[in-house]
C-alpha atoms as a PDB file:
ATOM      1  CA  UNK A   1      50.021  54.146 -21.892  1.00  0.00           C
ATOM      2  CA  UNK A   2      48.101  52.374 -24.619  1.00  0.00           C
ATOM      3  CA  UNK A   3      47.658  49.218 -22.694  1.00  0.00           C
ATOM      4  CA  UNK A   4      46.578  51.100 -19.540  1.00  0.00           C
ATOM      5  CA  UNK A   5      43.670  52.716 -21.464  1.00  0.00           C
ATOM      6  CA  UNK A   6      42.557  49.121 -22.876  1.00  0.00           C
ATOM      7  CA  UNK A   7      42.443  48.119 -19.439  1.00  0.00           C
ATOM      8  CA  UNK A   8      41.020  50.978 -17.455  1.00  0.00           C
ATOM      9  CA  UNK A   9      38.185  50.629 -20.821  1.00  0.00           C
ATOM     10  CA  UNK A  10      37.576  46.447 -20.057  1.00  0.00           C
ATOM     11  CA  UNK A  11      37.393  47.234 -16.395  1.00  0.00           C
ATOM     12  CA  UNK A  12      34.885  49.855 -16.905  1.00  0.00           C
ATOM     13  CA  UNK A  13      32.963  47.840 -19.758  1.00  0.00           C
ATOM     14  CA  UNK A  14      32.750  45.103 -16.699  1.00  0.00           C
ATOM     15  CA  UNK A  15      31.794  47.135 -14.164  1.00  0.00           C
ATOM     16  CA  UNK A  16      28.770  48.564 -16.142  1.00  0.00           C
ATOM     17  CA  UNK A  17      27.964  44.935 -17.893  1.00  0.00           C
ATOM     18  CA  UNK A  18      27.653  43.443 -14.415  1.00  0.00           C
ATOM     19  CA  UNK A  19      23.883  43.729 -12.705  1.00  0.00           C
ATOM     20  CA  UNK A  20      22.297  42.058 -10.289  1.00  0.00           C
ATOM     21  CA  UNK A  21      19.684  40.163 -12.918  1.00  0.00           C
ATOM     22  CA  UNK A  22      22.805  38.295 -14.031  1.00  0.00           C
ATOM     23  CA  UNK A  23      22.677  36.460 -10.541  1.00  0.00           C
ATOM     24  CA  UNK A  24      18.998  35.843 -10.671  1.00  0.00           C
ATOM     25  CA  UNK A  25      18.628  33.006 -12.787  1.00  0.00           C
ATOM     26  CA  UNK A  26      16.078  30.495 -12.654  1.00  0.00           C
ATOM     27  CA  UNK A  27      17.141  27.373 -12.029  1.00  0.00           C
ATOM     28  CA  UNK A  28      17.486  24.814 -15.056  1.00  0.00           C
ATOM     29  CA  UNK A  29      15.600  21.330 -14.907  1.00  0.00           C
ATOM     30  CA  UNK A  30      12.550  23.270 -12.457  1.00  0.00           C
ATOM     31  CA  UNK A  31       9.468  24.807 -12.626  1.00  0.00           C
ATOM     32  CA  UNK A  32       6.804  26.748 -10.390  1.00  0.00           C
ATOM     33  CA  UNK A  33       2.916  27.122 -10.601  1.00  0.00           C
ATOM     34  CA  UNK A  34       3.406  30.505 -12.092  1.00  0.00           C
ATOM     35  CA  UNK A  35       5.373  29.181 -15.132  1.00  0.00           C
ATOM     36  CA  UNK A  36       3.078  26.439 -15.619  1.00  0.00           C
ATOM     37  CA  UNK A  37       0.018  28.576 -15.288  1.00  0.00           C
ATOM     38  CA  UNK A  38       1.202  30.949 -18.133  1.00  0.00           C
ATOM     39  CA  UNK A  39       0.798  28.187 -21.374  1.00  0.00           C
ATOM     40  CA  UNK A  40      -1.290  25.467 -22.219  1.00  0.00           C
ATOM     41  CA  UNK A  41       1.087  22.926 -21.661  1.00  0.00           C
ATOM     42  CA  UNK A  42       1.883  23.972 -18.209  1.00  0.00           C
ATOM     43  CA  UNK A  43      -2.022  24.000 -17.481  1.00  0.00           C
ATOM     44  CA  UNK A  44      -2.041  20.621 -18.928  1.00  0.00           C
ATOM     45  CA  UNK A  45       0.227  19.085 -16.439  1.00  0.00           C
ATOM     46  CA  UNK A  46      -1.022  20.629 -13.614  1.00  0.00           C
ATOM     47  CA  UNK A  47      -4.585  19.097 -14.863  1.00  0.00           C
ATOM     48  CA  UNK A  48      -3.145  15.785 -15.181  1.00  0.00           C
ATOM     49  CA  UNK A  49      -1.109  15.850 -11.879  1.00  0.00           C
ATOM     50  CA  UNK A  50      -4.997  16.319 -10.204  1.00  0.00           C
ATOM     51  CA  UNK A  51      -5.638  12.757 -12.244  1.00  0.00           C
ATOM     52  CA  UNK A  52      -2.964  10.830 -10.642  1.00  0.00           C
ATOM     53  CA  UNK A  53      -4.808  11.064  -6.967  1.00  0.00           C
ATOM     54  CA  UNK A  54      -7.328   8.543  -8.274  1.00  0.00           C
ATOM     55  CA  UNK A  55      -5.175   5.485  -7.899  1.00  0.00           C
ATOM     56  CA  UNK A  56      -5.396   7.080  -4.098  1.00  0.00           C
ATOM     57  CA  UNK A  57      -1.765   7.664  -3.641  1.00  0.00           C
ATOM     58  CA  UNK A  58       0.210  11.120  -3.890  1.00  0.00           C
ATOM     59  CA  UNK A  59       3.025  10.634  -2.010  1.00  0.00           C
ATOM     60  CA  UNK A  60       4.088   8.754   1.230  1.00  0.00           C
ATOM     61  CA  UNK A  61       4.626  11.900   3.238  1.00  0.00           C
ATOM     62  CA  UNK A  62       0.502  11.549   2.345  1.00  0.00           C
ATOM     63  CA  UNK A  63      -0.246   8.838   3.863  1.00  0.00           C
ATOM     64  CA  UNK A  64       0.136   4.752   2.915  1.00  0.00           C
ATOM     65  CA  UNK A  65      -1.806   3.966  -0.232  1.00  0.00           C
ATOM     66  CA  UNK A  66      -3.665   0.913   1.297  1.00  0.00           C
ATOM     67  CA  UNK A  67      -6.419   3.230   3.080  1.00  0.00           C
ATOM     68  CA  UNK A  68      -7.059   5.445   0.174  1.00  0.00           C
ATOM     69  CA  UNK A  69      -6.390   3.370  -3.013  1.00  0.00           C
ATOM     70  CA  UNK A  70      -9.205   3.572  -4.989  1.00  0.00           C
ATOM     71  CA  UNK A  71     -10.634  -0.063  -4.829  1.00  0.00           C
ATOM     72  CA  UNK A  72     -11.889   1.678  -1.425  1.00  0.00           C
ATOM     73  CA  UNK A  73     -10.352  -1.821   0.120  1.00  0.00           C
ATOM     74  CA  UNK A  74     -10.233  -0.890   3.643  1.00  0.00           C
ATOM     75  CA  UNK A  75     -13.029   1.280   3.671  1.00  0.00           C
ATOM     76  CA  UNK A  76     -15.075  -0.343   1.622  1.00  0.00           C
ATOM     77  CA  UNK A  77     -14.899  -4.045   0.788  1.00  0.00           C
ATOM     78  CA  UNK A  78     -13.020  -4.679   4.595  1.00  0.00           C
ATOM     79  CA  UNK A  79     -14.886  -2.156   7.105  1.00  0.00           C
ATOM     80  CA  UNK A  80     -17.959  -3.906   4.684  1.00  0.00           C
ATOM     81  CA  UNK A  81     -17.558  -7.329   5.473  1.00  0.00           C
ATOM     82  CA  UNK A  82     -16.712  -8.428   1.771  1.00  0.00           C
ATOM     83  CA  UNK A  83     -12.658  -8.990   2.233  1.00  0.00           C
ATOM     84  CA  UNK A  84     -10.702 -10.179   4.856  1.00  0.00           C
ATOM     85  CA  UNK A  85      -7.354  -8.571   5.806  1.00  0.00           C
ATOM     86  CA  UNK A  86      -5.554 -11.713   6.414  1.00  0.00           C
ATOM     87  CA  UNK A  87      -2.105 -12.109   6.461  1.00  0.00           C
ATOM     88  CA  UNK A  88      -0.640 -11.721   9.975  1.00  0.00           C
ATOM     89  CA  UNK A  89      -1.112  -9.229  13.022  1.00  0.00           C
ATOM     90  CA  UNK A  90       1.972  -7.059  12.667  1.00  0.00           C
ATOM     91  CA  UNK A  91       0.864  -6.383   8.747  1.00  0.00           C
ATOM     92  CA  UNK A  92      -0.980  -3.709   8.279  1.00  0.00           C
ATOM     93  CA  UNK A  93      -2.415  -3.689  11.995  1.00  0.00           C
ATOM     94  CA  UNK A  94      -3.735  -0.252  11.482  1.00  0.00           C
ATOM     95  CA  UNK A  95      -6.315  -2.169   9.267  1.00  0.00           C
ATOM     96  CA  UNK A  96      -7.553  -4.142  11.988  1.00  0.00           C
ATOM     97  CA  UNK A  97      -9.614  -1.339  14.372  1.00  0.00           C
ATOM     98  CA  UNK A  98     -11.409  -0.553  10.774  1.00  0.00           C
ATOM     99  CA  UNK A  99     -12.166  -4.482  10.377  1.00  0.00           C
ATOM    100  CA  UNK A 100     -13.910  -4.209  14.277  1.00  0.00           C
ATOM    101  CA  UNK A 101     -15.833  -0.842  13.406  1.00  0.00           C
ATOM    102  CA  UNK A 102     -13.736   0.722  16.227  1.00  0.00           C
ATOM    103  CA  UNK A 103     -13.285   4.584  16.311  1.00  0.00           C
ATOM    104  CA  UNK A 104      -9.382   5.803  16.551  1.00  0.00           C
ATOM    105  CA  UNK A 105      -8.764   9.323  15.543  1.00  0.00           C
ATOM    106  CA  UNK A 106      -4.742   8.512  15.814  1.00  0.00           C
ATOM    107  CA  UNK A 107      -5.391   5.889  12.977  1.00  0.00           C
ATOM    108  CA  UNK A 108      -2.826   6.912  10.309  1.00  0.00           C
ATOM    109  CA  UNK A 109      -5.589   5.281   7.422  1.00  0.00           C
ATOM    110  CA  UNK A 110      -8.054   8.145   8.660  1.00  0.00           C
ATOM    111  CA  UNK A 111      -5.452  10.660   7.904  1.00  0.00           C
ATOM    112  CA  UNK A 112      -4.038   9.360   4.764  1.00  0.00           C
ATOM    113  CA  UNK A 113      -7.135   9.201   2.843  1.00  0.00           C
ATOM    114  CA  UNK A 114      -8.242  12.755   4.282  1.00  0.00           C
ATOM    115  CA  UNK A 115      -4.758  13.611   3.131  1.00  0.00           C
ATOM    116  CA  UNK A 116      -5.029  12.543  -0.418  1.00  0.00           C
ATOM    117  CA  UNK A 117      -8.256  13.078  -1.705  1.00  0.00           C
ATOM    118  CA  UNK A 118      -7.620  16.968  -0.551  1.00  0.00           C
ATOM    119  CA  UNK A 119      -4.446  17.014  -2.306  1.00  0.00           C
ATOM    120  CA  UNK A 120      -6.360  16.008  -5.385  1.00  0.00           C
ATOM    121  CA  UNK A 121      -9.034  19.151  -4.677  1.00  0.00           C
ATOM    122  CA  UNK A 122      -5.793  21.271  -4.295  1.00  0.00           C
ATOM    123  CA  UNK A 123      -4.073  19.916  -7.614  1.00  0.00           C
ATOM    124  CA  UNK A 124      -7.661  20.526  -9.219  1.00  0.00           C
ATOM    125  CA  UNK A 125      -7.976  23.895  -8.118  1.00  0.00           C
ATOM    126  CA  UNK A 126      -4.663  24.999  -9.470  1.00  0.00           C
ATOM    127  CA  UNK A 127      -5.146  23.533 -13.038  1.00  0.00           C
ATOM    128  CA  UNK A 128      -8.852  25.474 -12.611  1.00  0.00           C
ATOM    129  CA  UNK A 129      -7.305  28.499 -12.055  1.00  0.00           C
ATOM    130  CA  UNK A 130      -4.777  28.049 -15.010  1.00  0.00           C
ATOM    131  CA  UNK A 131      -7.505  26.971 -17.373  1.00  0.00           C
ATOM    132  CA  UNK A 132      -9.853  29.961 -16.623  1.00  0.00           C
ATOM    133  CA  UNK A 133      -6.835  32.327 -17.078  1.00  0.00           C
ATOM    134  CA  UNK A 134      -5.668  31.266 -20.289  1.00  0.00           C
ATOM    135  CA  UNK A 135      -9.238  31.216 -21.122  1.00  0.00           C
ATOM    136  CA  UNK A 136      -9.610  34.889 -20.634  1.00  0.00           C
ATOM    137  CA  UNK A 137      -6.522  35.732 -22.210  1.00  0.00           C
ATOM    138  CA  UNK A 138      -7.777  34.498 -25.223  1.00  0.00           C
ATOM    139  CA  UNK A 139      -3.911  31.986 -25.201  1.00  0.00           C
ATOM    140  CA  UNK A 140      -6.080  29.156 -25.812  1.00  0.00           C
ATOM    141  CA  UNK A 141      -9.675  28.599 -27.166  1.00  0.00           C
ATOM    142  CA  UNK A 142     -13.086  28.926 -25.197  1.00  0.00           C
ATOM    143  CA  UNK A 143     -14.194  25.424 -26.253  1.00  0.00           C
ATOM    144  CA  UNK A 144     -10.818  24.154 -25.331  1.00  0.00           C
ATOM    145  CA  UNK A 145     -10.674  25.630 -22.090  1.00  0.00           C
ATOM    146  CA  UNK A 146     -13.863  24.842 -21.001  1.00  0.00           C
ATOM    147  CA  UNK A 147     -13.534  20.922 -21.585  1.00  0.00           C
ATOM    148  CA  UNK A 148     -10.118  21.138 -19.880  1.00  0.00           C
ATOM    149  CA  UNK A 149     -12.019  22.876 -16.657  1.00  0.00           C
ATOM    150  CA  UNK A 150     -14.589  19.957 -17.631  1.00  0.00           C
ATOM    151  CA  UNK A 151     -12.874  17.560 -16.624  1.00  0.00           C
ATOM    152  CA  UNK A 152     -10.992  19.628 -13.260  1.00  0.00           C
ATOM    153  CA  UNK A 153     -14.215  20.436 -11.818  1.00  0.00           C
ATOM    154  CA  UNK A 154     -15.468  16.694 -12.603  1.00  0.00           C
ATOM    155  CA  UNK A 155     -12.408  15.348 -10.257  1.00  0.00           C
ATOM    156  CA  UNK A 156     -12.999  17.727  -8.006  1.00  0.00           C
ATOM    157  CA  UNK A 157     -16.134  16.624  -7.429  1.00  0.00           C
ATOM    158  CA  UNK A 158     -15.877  13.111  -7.278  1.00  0.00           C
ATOM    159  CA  UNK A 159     -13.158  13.896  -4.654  1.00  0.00           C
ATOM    160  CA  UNK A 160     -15.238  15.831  -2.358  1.00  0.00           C
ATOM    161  CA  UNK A 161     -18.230  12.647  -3.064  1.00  0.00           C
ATOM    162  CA  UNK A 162     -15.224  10.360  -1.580  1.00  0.00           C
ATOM    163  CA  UNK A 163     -14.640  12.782   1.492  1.00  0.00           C
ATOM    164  CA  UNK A 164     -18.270  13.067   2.100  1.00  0.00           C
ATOM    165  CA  UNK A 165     -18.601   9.121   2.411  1.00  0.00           C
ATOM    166  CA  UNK A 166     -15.746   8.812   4.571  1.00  0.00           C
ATOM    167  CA  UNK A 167     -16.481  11.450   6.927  1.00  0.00           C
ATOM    168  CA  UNK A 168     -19.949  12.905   6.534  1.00  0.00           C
ATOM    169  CA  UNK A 169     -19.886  16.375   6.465  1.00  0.00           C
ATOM    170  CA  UNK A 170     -16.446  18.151   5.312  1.00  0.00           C
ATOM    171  CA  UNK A 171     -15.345  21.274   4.045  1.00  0.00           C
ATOM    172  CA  UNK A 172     -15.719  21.807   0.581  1.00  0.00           C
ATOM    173  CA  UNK A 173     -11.917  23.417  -0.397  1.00  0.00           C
ATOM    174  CA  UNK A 174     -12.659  25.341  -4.001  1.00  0.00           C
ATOM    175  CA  UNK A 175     -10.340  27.655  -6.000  1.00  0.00           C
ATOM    176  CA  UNK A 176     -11.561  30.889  -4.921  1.00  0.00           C
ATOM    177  CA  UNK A 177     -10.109  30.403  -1.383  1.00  0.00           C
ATOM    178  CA  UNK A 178      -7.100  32.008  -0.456  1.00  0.00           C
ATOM    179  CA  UNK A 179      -7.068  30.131   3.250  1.00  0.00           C
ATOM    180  CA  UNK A 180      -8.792  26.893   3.341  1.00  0.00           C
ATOM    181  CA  UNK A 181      -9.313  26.189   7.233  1.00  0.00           C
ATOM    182  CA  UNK A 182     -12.997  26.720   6.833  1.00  0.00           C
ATOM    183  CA  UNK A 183     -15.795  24.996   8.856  1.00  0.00           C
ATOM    184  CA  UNK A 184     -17.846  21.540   7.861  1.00  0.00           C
ATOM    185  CA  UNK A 185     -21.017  22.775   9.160  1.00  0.00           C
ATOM    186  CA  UNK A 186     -22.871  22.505   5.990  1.00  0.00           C
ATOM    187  CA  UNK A 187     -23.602  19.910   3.758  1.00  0.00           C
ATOM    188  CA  UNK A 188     -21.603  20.200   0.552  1.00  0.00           C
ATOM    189  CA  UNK A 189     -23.524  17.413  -1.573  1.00  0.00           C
ATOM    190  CA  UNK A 190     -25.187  20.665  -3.327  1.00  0.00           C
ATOM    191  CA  UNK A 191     -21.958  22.057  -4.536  1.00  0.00           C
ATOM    192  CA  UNK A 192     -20.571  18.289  -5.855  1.00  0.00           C
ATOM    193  CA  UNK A 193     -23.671  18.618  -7.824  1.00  0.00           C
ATOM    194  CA  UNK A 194     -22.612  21.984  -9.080  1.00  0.00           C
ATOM    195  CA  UNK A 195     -19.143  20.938 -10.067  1.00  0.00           C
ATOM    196  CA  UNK A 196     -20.638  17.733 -11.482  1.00  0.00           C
ATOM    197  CA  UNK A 197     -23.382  19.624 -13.549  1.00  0.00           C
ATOM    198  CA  UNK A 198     -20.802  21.846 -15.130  1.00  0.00           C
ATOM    199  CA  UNK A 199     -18.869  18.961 -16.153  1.00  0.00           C
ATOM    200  CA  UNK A 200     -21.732  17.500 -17.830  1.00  0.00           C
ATOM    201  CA  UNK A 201     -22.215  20.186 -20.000  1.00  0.00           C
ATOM    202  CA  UNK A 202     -18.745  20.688 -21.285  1.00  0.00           C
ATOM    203  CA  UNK A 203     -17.134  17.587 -21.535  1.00  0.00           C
ATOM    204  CA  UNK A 204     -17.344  15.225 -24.629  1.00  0.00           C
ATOM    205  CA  UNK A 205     -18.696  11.876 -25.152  1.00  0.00           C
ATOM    206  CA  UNK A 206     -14.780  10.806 -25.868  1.00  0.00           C
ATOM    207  CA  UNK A 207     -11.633  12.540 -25.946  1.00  0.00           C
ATOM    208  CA  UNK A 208      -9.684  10.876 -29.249  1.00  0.00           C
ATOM    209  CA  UNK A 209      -6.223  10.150 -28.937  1.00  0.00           C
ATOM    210  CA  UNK A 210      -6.283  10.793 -25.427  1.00  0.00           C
ATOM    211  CA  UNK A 211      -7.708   7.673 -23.686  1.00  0.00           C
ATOM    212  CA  UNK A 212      -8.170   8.058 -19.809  1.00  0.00           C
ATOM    213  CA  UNK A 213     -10.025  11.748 -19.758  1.00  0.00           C
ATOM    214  CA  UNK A 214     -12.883  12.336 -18.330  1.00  0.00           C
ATOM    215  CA  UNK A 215     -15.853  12.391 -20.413  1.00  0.00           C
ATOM    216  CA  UNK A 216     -19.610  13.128 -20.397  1.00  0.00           C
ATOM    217  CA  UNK A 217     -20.885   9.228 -20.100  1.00  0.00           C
ATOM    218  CA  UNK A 218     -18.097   9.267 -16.525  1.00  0.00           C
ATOM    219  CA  UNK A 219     -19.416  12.438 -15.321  1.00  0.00           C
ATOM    220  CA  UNK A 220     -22.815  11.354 -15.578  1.00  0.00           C
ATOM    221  CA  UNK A 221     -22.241   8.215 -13.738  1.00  0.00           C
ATOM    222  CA  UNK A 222     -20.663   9.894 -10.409  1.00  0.00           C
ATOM    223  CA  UNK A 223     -23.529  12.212 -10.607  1.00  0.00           C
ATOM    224  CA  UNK A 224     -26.322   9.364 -10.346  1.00  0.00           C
ATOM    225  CA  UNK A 225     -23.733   7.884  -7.534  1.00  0.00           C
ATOM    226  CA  UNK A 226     -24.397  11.206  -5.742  1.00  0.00           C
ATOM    227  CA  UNK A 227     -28.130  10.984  -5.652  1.00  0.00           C
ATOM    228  CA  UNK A 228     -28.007   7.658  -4.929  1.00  0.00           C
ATOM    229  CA  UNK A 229     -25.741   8.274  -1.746  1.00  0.00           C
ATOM    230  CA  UNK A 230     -28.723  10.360  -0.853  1.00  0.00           C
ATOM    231  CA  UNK A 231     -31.255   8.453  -1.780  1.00  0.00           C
ATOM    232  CA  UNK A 232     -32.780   9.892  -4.466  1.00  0.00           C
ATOM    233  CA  UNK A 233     -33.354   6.661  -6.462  1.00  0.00           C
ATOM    234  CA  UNK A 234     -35.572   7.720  -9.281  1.00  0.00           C
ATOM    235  CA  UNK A 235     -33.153  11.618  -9.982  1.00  0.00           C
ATOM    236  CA  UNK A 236     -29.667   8.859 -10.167  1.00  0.00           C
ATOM    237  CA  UNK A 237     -32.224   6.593 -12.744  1.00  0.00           C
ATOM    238  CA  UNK A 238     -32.321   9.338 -15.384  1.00  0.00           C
ATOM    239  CA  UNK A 239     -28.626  10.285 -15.096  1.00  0.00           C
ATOM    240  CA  UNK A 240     -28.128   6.495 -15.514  1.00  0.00           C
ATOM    241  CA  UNK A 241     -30.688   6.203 -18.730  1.00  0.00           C
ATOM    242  CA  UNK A 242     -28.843   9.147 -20.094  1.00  0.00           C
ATOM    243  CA  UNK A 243     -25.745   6.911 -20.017  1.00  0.00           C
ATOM    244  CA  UNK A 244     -27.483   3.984 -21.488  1.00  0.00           C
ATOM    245  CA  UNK A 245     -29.476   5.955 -24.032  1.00  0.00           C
ATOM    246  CA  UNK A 246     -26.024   7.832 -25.223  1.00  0.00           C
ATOM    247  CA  UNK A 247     -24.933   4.091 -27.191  1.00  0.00           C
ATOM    248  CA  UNK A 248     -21.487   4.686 -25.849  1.00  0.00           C
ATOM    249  CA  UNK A 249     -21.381   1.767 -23.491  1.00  0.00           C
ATOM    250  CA  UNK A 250     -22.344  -1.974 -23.374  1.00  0.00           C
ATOM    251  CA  UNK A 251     -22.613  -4.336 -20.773  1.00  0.00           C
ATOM    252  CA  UNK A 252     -18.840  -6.757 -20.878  1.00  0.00           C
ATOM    253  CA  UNK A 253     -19.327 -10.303 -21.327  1.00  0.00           C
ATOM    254  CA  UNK A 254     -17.495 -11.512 -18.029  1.00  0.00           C
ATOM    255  CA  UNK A 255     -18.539  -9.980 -15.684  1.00  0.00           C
ATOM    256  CA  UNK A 256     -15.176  -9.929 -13.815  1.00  0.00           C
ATOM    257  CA  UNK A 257     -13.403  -7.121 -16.277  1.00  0.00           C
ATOM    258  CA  UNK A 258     -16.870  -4.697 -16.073  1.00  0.00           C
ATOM    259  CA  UNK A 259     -16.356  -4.632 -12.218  1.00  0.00           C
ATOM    260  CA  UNK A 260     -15.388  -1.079 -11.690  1.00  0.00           C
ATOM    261  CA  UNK A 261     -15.608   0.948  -8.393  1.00  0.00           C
ATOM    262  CA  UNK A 262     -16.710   4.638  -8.463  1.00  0.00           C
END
């Protein structure tokens, strides 16, 4: 009688031990925006997953990262005249109609760079919105935050400049929008000034210990590149004197490791 008690007691204790939560475990070894969103770390890496797009490559399923590597090799120095593909006619013959100056919309290069430069604005809007929410719940510091949404809205912008090149006019994708198949009827150079300006004013001349952030001097320079893509010669000269007048930077010796490509 004993023993039936004991057990009629554990089945009970089992029975009312048991919920559905238990089942609802996250998995171990992943993560979502949400969780990364709610601490500064998180924020962090979703920040520094927009970075990686400037090497111009976020994933095959995005695209080869010939067209959109940052060099601008294609676009740039072969569609230019200053490289040759070369090689042979089955490598990289997608590279060729680019080479002539002939239109293809089915060109997979077109695609991939409009791909990945807009997977970069998405990765930058989502460490925006992290930043500004642990910014107004007080998790993290004001000054903090803002050099951290710095240097988002500084690749965001350069991103959109890239687009703009490519394309001419193209939506400009920021974080307040819920659905992003918007129009390109407007000219967006106003709001890559916007994002640009910001940046400007919040980021720092350096970031120590953390080589490879965005700073004041590099936010200064794609904002002269932006007037001068418009022509406004003499507005991208006193960005430029800014740079030269903040003693940051000197001219390299060989000219070969100053060559740069924004």
């Amino acid at each position: 009688m004993k023993k039936s008690i004991v057990s009629v007691a554990l089945l009970l204790g089992i029975a009312f031990s048991c919920k559905d939560s238990f089942l609802e475990t996250a998995p171990y070894g992943s993560t979502n925006e949400a969780v990364l969103s709610s601490n500064e770390k998180g924020a962090d890496a979703l920040l520094i997953a927009a970075y990686s797009n400037l090497d111009g490559f976020s994933g095959w399923e995005n695209g080869t990262p010939w067209g959109s590597a940052a060099s601008d090799w294609t676009f740039g120095s072969i569609a230019g005249g200053d490289a040759y593909k070369g090689s042979e006619a089955n490598d990289q013959p997608d590279i060729t109609p680019i080479e002539r100056h002939e239109a293809n919309e089915n060109n997979p290069y077109l695609e991939a760079y409009w791909r990945t430069y807009y997977d970069g604005i998405a990765r930058c809007n989502k460490a925006i919105n992290a930043w500004a929410a642990l910014k107004e719940k007080g998790t993290v510091t004001a000054d903090k935050a803002d050099k951290r949404l710095g240097e988002a809205k500084f690749l965001r912008g350069y991103y959109h400049l890239n687009l703009t090149k490519h394309y001419g006019k193209v939506p400009f994708i920021d974080e307040t929008l819920s659905d992003v198949r918007i129009g390109n009827e407007t000219d967006i150079t106003p709001k890559i000034k916007e994002d640009l300006d910001f940046a400007i004013s919040k980021l720092p001349t350096s970031h120590p210990g953390e080589p490879g952030r965005a700073t004041k001097g590099a936010a200064q320079v794609v904002r002269a590149y932006t007037e001068l893509w418009a022509g406004n010669y003499s507005a991208a000269k006193t960005y430029l004197d800014a740079v030269i007048a903040s003693g940051v930077y000197s001219l390299n010796a060989t000219f070969q490791i100053g060559r740069a490509h924004v």
